[in-house]
C-alpha atoms as a PDB file:
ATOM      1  CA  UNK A   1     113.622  97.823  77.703  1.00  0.00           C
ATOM      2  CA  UNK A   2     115.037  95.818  81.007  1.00  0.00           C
ATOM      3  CA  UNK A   3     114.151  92.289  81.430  1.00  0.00           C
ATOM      4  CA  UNK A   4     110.621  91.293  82.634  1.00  0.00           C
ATOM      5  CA  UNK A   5     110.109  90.550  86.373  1.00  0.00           C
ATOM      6  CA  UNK A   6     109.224  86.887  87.156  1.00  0.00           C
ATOM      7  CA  UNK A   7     108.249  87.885  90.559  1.00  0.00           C
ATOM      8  CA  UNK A   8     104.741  86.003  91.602  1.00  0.00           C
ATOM      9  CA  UNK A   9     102.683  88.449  93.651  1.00  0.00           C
ATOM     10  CA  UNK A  10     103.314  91.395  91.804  1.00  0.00           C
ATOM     11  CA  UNK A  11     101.924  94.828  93.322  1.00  0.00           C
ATOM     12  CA  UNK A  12      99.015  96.437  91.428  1.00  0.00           C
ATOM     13  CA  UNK A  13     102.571  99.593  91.167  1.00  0.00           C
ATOM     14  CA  UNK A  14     104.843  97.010  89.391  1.00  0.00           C
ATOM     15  CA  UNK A  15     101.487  95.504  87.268  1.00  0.00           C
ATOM     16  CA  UNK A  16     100.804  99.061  86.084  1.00  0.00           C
ATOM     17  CA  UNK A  17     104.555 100.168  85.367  1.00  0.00           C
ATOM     18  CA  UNK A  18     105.414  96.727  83.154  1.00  0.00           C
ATOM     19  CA  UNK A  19     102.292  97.374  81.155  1.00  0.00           C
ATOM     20  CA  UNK A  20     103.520 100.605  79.836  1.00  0.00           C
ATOM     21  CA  UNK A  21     106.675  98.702  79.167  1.00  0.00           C
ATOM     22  CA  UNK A  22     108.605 100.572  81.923  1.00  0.00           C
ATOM     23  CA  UNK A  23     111.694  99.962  83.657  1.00  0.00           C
ATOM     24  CA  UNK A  24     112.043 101.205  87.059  1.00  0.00           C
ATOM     25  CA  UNK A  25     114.944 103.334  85.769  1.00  0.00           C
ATOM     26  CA  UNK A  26     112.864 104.622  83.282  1.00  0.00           C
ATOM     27  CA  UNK A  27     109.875 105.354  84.973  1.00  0.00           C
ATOM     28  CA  UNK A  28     111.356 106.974  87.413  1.00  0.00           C
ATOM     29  CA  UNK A  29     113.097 109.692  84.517  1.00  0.00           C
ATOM     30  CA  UNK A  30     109.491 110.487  83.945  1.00  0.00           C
ATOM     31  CA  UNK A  31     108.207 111.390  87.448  1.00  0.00           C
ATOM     32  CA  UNK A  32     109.248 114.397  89.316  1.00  0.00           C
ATOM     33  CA  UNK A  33     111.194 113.370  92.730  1.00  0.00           C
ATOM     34  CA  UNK A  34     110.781 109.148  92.622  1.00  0.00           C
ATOM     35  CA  UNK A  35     113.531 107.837  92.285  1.00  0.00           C
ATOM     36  CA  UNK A  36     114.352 103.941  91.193  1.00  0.00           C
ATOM     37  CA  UNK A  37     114.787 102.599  94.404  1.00  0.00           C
ATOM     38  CA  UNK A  38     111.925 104.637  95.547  1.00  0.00           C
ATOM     39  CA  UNK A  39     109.964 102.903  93.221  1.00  0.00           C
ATOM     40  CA  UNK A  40     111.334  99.471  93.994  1.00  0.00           C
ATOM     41  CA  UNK A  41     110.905  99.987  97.983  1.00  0.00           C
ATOM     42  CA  UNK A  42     106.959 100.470  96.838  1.00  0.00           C
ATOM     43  CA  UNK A  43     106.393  97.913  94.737  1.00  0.00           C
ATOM     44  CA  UNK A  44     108.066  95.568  97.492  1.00  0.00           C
ATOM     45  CA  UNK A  45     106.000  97.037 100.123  1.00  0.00           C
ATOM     46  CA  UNK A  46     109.160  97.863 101.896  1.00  0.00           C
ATOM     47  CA  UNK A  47     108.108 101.331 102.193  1.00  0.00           C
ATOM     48  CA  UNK A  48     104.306 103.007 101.958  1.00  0.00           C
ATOM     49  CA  UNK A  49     103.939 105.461  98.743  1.00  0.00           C
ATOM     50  CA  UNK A  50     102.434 108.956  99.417  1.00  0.00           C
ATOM     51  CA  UNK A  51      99.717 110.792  98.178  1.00  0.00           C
ATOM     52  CA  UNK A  52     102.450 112.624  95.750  1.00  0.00           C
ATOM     53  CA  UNK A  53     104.299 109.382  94.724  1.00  0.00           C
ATOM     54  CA  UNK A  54     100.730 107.653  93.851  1.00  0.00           C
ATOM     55  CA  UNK A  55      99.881 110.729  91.504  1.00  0.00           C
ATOM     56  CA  UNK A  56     103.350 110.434  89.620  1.00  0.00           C
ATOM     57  CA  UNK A  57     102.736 106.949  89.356  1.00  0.00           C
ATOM     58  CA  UNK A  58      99.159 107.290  88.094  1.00  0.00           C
ATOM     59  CA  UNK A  59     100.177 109.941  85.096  1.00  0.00           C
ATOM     60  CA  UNK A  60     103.172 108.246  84.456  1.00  0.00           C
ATOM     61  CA  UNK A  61     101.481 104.775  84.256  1.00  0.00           C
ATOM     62  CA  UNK A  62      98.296 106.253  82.607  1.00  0.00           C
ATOM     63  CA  UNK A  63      96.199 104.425  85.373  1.00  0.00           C
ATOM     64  CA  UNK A  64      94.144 106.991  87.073  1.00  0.00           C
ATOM     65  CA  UNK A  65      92.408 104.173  89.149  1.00  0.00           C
ATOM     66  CA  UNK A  66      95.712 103.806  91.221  1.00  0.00           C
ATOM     67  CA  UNK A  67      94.564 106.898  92.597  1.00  0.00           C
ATOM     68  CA  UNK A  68      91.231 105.352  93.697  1.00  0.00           C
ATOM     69  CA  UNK A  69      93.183 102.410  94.170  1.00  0.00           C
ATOM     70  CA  UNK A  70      95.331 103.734  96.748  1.00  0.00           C
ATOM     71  CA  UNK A  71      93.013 105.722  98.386  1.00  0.00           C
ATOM     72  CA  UNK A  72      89.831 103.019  98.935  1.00  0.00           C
ATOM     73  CA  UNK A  73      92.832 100.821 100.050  1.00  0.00           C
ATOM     74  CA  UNK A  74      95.831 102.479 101.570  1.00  0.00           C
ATOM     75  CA  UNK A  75      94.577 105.719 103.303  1.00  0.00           C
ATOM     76  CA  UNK A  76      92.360 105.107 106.493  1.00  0.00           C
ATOM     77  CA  UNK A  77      89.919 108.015 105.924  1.00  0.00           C
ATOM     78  CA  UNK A  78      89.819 106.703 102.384  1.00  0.00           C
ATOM     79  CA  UNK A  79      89.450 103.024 103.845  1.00  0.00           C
ATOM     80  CA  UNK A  80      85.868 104.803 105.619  1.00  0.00           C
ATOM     81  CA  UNK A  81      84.702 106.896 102.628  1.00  0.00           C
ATOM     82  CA  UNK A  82      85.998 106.069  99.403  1.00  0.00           C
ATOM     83  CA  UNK A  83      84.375 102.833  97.687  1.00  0.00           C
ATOM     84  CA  UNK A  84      86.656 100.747  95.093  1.00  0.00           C
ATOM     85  CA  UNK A  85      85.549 101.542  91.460  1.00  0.00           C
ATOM     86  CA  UNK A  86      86.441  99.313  88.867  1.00  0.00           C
ATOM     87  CA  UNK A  87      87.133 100.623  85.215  1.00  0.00           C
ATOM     88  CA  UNK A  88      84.967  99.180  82.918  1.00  0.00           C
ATOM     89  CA  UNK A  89      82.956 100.327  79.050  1.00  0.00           C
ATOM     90  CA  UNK A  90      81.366 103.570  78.525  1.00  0.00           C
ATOM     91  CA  UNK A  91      78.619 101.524  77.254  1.00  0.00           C
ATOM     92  CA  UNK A  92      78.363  99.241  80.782  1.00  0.00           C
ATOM     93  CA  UNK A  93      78.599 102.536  83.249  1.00  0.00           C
ATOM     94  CA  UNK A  94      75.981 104.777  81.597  1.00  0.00           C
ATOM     95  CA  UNK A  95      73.308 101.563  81.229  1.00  0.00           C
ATOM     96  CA  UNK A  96      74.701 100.916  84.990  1.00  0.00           C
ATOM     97  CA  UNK A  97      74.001 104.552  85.578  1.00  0.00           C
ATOM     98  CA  UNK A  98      70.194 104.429  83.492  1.00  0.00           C
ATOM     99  CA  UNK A  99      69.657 101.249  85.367  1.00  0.00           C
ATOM    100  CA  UNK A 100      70.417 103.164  88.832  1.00  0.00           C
ATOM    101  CA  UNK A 101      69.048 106.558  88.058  1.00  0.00           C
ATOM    102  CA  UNK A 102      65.677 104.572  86.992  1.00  0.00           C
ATOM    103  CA  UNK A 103      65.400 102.411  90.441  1.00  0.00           C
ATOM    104  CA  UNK A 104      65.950 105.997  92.581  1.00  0.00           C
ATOM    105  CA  UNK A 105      63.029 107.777  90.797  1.00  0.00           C
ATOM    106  CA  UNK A 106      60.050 106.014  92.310  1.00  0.00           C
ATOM    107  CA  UNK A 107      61.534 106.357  95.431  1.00  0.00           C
ATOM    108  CA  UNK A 108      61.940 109.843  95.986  1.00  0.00           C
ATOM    109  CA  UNK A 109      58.444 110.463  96.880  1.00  0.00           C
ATOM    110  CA  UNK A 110      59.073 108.236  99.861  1.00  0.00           C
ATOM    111  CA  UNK A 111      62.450 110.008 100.733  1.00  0.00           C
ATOM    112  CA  UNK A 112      61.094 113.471 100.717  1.00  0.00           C
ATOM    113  CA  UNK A 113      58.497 112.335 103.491  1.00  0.00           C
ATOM    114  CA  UNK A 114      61.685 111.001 105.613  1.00  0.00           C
ATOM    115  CA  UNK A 115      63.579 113.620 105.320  1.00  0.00           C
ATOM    116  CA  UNK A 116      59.985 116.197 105.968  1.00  0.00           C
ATOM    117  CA  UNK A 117      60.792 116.286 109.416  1.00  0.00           C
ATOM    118  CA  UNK A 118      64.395 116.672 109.318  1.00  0.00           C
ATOM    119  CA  UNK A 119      65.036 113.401 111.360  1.00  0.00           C
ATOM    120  CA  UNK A 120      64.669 109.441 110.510  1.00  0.00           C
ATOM    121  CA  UNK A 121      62.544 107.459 113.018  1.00  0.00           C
ATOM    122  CA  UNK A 122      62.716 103.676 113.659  1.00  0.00           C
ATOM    123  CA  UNK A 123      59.925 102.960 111.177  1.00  0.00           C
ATOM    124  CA  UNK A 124      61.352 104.572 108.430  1.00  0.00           C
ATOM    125  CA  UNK A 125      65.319 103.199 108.998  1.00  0.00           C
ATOM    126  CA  UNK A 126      64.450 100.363 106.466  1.00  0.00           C
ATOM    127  CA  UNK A 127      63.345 102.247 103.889  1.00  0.00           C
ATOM    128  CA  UNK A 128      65.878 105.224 104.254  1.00  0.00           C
ATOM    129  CA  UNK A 129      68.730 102.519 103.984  1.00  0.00           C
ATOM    130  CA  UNK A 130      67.322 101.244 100.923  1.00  0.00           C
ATOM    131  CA  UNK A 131      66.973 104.138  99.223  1.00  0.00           C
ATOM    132  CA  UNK A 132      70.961 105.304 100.816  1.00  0.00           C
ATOM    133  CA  UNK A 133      72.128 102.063  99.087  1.00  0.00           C
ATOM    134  CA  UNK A 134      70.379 103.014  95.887  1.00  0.00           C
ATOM    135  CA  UNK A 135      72.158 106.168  95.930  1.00  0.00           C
ATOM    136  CA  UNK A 136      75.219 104.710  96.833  1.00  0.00           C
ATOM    137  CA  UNK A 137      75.007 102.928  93.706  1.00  0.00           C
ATOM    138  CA  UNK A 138      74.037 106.121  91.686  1.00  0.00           C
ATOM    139  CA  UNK A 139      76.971 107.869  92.909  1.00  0.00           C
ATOM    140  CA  UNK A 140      79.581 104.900  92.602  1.00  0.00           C
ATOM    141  CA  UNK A 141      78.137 105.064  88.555  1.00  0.00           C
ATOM    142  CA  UNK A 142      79.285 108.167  88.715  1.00  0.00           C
ATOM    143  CA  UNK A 143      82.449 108.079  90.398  1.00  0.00           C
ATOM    144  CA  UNK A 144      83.023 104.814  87.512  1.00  0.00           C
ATOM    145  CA  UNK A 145      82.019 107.698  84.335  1.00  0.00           C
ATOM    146  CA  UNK A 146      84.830 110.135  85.814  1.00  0.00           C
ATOM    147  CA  UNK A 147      87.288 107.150  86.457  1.00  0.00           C
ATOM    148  CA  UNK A 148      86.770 106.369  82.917  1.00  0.00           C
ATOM    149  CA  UNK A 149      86.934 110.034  81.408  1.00  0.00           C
ATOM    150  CA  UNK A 150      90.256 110.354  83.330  1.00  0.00           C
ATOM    151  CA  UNK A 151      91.483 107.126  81.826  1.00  0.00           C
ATOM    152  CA  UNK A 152      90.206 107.782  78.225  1.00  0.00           C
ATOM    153  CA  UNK A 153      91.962 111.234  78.483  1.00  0.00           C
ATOM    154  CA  UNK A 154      95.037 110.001  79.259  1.00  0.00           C
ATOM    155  CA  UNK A 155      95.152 106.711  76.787  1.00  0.00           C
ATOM    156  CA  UNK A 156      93.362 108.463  73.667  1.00  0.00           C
ATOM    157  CA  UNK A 157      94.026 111.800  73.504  1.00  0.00           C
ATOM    158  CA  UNK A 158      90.661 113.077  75.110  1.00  0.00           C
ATOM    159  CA  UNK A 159      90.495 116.922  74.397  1.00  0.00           C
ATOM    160  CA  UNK A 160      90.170 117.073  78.765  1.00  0.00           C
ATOM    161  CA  UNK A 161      90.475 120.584  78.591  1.00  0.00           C
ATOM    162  CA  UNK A 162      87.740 121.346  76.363  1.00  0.00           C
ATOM    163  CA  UNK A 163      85.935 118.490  78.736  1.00  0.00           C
ATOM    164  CA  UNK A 164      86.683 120.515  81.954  1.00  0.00           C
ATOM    165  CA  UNK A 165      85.882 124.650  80.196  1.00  0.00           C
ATOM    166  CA  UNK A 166      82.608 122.751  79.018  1.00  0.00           C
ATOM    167  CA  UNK A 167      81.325 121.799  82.409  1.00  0.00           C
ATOM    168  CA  UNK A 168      82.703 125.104  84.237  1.00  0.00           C
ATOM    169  CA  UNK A 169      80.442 127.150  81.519  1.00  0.00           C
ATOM    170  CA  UNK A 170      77.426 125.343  82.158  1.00  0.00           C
ATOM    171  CA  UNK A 171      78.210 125.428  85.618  1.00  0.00           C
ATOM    172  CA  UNK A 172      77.903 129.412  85.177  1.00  0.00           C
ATOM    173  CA  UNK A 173      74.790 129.355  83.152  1.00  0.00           C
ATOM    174  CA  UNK A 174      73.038 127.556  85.195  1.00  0.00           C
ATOM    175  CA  UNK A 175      73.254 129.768  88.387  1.00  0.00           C
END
């Protein structure tokens, strides 16, 4: 292995790479069309990674959240749309998820007679954002869950395949 960077200030790119123990030389043998000083000019910011170069970097590094990384940081429709989640314990997301899940159900009694009329009037703006922000929570739970199958596939050997033809046959008997 090459010697460590001292570098203060360290990209989250160079973070990742060094914890897998990887030089740039080596890192870039194990990523399809990213070369060294590719990878260099990133984690310098001397030159803005693509879409492509992030995914390399995520599989190679085993950090899916550089995805999510680069887009809720680095991509302006991303910037708009995509919140930041943070990788954290199966155990913390799904009682994050419960807790979530359990603070929405009440509430959809009120949010069907919003949405009855197909529009939202001044009076019920409060309580519409409310319930938006609950569900904005519910769905960043969820966005966390995936984040962390991705991860756990990648760093433990999760059987992702049997995961994904799982999901796709309930899909089908449910319809």
């Amino acid at each position: 292995m090459g010697k460590q960077s001292t570098r203060k200030n360290k990209t989250i790119y160079q973070i990742c790479r060094e914890a897998q123990g990887l030089t740039r030389e080596k890192a870039a043998e194990l990523m399809d069309g990213i070369s060294d000083s590719k990878i260099e000019k990133i984690e310098y910011e001397l030159q803005e990674p693509t879409p492509y170069d992030i995914v390399q970097m995520a599989d190679c590094y085993k950090r899916p959240d550089l995805c999510n990384y680069y887009c809720s940081h680095k991509c302006a429709i991303g910037e708009r749309y995509v919140p930041e989640v943070e990788v954290s314990e199966l155990s913390s997301i799904i009682l994050e998820t419960i807790a979530s899940l359990n603070e929405i159900n009440p509430l959809t009694g009120r949010l069907i007679q919003i949405a009855r009329d197909g529009k939202i009037t001044d009076d019920e703006i409060k309580d519409f954002a409310f319930i938006s922000q609950k569900l904005d929570e519910v769905s960043l739970a969820i966005d966390s869950l995936n984040l962390w199958v991705d991860k756990t596939a990648s760093e433990n050997g999760l059987n992702i395949e049997l995961l994904n033809e799982t999901k796709e046959a309930l899909k089908k008997s449910s319809r």
